[in-house]
N, C-alpha and C. Protein backbone atom coordinates (compact mmCIF):
# COMPACT_ATOMS: atom_id res chain seq x y z
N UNK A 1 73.96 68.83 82.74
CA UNK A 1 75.37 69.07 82.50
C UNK A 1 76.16 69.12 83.80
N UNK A 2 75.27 69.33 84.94
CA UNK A 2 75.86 69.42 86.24
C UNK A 2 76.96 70.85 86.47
N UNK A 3 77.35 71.04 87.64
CA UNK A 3 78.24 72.29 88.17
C UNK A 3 79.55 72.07 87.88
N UNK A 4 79.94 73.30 87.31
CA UNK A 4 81.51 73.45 86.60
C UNK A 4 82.20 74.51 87.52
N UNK A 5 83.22 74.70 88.25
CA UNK A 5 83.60 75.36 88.94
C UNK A 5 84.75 75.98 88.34
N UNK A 6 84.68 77.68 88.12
CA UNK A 6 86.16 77.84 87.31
C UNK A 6 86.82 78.85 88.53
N UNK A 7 88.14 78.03 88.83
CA UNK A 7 88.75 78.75 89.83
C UNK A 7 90.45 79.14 89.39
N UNK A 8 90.24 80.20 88.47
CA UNK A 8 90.96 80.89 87.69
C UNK A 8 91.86 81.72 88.49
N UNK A 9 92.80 82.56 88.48
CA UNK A 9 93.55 83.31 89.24
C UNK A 9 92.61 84.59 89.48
N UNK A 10 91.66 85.07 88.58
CA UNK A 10 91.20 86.47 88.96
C UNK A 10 89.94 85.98 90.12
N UNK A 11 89.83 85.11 90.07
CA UNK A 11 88.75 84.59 91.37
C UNK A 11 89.75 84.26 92.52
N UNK A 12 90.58 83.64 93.01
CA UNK A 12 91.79 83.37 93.62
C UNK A 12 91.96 85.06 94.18
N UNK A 13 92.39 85.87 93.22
CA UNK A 13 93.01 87.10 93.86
C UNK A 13 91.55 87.97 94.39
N UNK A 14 90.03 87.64 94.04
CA UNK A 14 89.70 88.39 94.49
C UNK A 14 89.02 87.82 95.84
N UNK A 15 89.37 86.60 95.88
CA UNK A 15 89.16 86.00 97.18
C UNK A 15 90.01 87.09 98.10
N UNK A 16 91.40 86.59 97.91
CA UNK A 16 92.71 87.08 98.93
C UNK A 16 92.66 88.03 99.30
N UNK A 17 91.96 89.11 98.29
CA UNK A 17 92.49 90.31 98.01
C UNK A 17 90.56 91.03 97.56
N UNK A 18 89.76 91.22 98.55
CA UNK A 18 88.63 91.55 97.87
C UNK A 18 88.57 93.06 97.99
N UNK A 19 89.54 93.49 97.04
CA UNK A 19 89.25 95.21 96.36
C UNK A 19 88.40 95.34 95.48
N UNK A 20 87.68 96.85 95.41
CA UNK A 20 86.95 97.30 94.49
C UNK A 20 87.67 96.76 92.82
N UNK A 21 88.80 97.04 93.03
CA UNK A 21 89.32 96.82 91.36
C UNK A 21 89.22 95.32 91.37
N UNK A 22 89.34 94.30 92.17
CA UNK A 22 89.64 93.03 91.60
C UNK A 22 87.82 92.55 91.32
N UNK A 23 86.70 93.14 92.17
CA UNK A 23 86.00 92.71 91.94
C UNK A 23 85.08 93.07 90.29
N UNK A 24 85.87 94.25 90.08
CA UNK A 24 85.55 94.65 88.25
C UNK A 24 86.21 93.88 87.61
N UNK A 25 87.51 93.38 87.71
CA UNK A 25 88.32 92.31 86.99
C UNK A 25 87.37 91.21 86.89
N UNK A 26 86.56 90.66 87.88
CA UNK A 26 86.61 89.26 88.18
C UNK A 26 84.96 89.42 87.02
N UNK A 27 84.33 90.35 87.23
CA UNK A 27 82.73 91.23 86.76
C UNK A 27 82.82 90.92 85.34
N UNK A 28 84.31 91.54 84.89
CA UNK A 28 84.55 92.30 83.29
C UNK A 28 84.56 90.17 82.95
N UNK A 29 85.42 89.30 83.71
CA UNK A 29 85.86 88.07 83.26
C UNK A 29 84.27 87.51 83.11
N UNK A 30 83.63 87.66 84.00
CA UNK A 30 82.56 86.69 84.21
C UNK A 30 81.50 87.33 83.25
N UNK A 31 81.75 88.59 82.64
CA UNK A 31 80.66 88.91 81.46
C UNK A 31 81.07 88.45 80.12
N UNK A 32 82.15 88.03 80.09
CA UNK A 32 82.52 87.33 78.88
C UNK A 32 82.35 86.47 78.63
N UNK A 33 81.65 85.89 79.64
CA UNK A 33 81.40 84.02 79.39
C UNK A 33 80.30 84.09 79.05
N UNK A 34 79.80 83.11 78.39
CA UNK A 34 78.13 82.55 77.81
C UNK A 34 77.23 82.67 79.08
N UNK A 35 76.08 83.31 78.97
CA UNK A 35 75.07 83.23 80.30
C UNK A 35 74.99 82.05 80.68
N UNK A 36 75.20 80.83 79.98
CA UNK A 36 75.17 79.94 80.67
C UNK A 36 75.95 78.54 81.49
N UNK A 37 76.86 79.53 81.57
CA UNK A 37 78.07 79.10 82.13
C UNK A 37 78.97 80.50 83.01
N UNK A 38 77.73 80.95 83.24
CA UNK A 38 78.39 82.67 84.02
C UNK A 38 78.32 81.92 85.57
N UNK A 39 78.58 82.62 86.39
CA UNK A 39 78.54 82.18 87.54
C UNK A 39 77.39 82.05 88.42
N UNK A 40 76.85 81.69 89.54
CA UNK A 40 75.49 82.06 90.36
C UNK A 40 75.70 83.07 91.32
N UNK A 41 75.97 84.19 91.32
CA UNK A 41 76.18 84.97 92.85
C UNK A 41 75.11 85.12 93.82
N UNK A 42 74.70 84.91 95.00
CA UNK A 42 74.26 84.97 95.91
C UNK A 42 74.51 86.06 96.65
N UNK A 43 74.24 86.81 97.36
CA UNK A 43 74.27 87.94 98.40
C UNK A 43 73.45 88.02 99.64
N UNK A 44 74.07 87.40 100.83
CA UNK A 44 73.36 87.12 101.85
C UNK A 44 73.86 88.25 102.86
N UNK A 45 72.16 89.47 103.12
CA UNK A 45 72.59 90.23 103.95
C UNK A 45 71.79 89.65 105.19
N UNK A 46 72.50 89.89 106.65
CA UNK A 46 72.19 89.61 108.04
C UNK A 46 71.75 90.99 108.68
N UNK A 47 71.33 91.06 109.79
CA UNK A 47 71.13 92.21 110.75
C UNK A 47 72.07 92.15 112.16
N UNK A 48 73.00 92.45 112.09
CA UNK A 48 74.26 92.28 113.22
C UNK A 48 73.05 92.11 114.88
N UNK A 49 72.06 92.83 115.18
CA UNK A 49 71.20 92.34 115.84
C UNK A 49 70.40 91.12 115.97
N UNK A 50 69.86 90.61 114.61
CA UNK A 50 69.10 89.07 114.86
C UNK A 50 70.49 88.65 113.55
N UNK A 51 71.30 88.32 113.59
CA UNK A 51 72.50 87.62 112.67
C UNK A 51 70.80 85.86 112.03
N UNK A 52 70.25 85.27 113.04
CA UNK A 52 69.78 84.53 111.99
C UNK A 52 68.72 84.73 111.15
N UNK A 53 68.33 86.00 110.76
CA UNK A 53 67.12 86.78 110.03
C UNK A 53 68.04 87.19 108.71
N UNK A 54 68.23 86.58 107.61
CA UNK A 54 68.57 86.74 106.40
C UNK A 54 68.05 86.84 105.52
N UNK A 55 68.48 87.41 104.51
CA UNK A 55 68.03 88.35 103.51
C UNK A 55 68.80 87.74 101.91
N UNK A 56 68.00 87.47 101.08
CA UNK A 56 68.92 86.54 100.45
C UNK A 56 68.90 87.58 98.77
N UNK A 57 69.89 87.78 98.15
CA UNK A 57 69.65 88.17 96.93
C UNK A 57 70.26 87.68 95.84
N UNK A 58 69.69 87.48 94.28
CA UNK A 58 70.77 86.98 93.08
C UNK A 58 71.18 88.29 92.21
N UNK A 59 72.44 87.89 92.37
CA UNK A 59 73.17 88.92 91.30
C UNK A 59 73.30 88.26 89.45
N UNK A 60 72.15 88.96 88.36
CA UNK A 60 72.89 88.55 87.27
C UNK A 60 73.69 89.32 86.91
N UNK A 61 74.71 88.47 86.19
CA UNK A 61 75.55 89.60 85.80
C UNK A 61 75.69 89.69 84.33
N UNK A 62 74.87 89.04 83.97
CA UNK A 62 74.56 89.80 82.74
C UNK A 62 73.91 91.13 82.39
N UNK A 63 72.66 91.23 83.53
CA UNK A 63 71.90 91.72 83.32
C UNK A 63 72.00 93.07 84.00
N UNK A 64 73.13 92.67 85.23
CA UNK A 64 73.51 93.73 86.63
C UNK A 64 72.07 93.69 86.98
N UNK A 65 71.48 92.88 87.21
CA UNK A 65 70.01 93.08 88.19
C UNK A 65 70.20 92.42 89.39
N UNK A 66 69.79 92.93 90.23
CA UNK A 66 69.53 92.57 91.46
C UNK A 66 68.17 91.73 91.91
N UNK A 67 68.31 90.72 92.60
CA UNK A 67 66.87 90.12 92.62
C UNK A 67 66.25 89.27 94.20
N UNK A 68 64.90 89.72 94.57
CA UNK A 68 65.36 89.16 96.14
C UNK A 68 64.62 87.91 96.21
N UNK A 69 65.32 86.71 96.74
CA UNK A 69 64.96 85.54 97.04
C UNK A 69 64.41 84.88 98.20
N UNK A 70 63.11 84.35 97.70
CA UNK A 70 62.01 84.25 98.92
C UNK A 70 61.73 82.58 99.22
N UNK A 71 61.73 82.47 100.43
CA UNK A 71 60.96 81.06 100.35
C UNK A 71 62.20 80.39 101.30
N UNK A 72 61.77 78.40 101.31
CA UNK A 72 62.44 77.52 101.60
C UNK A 72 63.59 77.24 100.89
N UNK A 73 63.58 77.61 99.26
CA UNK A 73 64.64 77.57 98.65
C UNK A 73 65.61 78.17 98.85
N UNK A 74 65.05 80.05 99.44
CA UNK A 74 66.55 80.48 99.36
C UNK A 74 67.19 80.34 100.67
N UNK A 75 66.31 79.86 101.65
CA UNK A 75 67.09 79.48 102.95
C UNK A 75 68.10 78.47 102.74
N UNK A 76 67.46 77.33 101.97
CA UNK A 76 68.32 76.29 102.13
C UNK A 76 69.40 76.60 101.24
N UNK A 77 69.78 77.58 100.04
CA UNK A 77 70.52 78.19 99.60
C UNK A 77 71.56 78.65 100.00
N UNK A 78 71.05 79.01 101.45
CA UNK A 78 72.19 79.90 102.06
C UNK A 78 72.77 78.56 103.00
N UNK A 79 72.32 78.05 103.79
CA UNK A 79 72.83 77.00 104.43
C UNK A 79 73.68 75.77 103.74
N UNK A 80 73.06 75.96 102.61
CA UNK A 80 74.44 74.77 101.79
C UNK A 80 75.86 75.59 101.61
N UNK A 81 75.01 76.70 101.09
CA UNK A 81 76.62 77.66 100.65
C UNK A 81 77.73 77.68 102.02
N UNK A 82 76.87 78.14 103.14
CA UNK A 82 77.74 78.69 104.38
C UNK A 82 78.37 77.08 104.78
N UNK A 83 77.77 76.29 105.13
CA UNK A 83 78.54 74.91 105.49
C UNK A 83 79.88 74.31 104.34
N UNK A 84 79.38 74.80 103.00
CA UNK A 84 80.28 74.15 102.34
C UNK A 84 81.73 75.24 102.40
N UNK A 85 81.36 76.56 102.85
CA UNK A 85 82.31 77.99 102.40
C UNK A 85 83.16 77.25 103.76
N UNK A 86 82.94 76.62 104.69
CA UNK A 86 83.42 76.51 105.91
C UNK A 86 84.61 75.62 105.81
N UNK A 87 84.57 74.66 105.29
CA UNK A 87 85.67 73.68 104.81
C UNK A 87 85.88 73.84 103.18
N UNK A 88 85.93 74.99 102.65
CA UNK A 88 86.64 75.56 101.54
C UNK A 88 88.59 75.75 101.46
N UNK A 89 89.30 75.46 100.78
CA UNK A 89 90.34 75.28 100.15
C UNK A 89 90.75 75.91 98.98
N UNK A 90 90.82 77.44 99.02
CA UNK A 90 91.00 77.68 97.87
C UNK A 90 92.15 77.55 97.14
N UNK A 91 93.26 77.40 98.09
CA UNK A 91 94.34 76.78 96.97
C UNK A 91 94.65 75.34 96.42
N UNK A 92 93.54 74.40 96.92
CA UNK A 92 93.38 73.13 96.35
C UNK A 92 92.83 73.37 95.22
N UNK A 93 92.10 74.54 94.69
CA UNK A 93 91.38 74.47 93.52
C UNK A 93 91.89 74.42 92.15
N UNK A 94 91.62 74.18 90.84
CA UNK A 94 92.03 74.06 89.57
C UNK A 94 92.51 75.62 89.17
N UNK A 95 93.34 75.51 88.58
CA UNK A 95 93.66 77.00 88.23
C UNK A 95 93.15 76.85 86.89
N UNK A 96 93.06 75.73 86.19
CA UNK A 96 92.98 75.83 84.71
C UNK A 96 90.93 75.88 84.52
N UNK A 97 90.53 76.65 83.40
CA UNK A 97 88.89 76.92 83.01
C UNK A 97 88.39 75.32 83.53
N UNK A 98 86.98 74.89 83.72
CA UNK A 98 86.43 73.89 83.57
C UNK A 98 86.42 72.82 84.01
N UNK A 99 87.23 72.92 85.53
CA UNK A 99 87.65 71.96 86.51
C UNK A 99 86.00 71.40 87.02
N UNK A 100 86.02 70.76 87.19
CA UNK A 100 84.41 70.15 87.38
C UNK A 100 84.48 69.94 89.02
N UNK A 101 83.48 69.66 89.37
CA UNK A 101 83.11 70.11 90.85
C UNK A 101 81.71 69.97 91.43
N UNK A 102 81.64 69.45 92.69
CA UNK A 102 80.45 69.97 93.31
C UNK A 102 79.95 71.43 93.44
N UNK A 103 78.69 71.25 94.04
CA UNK A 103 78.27 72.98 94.23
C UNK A 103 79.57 73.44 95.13
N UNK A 104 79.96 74.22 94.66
CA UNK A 104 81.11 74.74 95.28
C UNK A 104 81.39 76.63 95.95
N UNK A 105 80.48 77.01 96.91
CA UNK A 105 80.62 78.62 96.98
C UNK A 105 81.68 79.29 97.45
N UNK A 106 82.01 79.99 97.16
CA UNK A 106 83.05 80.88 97.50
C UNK A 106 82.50 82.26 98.62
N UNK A 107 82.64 82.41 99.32
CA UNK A 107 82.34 83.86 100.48
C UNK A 107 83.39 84.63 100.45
N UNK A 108 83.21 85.95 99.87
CA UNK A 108 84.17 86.94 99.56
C UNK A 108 83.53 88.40 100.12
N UNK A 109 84.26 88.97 100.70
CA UNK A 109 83.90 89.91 101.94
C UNK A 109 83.62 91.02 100.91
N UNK A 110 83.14 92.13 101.24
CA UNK A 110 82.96 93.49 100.45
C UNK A 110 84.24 93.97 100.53
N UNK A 111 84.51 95.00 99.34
CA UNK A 111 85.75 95.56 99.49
C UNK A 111 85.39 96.79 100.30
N UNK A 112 86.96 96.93 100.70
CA UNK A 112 86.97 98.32 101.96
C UNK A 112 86.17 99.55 102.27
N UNK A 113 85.91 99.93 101.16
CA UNK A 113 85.25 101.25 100.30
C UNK A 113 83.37 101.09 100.71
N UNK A 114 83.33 99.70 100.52
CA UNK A 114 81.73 99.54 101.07
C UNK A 114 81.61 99.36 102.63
N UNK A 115 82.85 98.72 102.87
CA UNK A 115 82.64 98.14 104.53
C UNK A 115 82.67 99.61 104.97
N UNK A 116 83.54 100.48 104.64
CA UNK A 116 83.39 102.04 105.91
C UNK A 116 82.62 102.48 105.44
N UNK A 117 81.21 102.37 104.08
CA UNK A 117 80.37 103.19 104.44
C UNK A 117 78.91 102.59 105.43
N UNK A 118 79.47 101.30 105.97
CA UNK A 118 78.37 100.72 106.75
C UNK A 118 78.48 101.26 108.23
């Protein structure tokens, strides 16, 4: 069926704008959709000391499980995402559901509330 990219306004604002509340907005949107057409989240943590020693995790959100990703796959996981997040455009994107698309990732920072407890 290939990758469907939905770049809706509550993804848009929680790009711009990555607060605790927009990221429950965007949570509450993306649990309403069919698992199989929910989104892929990725979570790539670094060590501000070795920055290229990564740590790769999947978020379902169906399930709210957390899951850690091992191997050549999830390296190269992260390296497609970060090259493509680099020449990202988010206001070129479709506002309307079901805009079709390459793998397309989005990098959206933690909201405030997590960054000061690091």
């Amino acid at each position: 069926q290939g990758v469907r990219f939905i770049a809706g306004n509550i993804l848009k604002n929680l790009i711009k704008d990555p607060t605790e509340q927009n990221y429950k907005s965007w949570l509450a949107k993306e649990k309403s959709i069919p698992a199989d057409k929910q989104s892929v989240v990725l979570l790539v943590v670094s060590n501000s000391k070795k920055p290229e020693e990564k740590e790769i995790y999947m978020y379902d959100i169906g399930s709210e499980k957390l899951s850690r990703l091992r191997g050549e796959l999830s390296t190269a996981f992260v390296e497609v995402a970060e090259n493509n997040a680099k020449s990202q455009e988010l206001d070129d994107l479709a506002d309307v559901e079901g805009a079709a698309s390459a793998l397309h990732p989005v990098r959206v920072p933690p909201p405030a509330s997590v960054r000061e407890k690091q």
